[in-house]
Protein backbone atom coordinates (compact mmCIF):
# COMPACT_ATOMS: atom_id res chain seq x y z
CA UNK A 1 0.35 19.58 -3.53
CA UNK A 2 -1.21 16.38 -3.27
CA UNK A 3 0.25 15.10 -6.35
CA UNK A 4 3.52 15.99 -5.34
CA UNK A 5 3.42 14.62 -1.96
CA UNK A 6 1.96 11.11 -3.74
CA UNK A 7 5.31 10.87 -5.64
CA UNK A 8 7.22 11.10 -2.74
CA UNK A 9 5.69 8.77 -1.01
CA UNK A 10 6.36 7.02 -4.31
CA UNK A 11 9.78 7.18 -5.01
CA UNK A 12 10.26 6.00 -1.07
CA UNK A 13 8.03 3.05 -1.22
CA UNK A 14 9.89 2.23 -4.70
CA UNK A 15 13.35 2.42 -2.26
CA UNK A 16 11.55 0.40 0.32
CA UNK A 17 10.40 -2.63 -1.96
CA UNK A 18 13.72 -3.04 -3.20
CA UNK A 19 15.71 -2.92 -0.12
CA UNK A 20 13.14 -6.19 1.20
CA UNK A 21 15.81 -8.74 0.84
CA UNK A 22 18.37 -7.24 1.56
CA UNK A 23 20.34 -7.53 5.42
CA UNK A 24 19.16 -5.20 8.21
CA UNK A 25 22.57 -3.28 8.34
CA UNK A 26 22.85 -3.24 4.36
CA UNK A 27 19.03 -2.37 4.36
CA UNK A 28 19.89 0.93 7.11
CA UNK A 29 23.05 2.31 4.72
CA UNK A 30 21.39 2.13 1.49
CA UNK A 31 17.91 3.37 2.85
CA UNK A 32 20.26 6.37 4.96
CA UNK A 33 22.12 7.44 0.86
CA UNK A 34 19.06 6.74 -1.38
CA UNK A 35 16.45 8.21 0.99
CA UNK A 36 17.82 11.40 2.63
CA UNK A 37 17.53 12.91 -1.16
CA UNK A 38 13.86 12.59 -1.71
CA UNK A 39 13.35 13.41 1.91
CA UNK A 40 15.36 16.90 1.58
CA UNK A 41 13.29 17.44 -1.89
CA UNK A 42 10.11 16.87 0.04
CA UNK A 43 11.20 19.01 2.66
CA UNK A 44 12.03 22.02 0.29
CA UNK A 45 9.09 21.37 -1.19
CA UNK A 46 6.71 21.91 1.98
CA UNK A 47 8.72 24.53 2.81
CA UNK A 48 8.00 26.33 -0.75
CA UNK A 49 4.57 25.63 -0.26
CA UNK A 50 3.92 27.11 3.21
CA UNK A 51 5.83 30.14 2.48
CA UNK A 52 3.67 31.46 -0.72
């Protein structure tokens, strides 16, 4: 579980580091469409997890 939490902390720091130049409101769109995936994925993952 570990692992799998590590890449999603991954793929959002990855999101983060390329959003570092861009405008505040351009930086709060893009983070709101590329994050919201990987956070629901992370959520159903947890969710997986706690119910075995």
């Amino acid at each position: 579980m570990a692992k799998e939490g590590l890449h999603f902390y991954n793929q959002l720091s990855a999101i983060e580091r390329d959003l570092k130049d861009v405008s505040t409101e351009e930086r709060y769109r893009i983070r709101l469409e590329r994050s919201q995936p990987v956070l629901n994925a992370f959520s159903a993952c947890l969710r997986t997890q706690t119910s075995l």
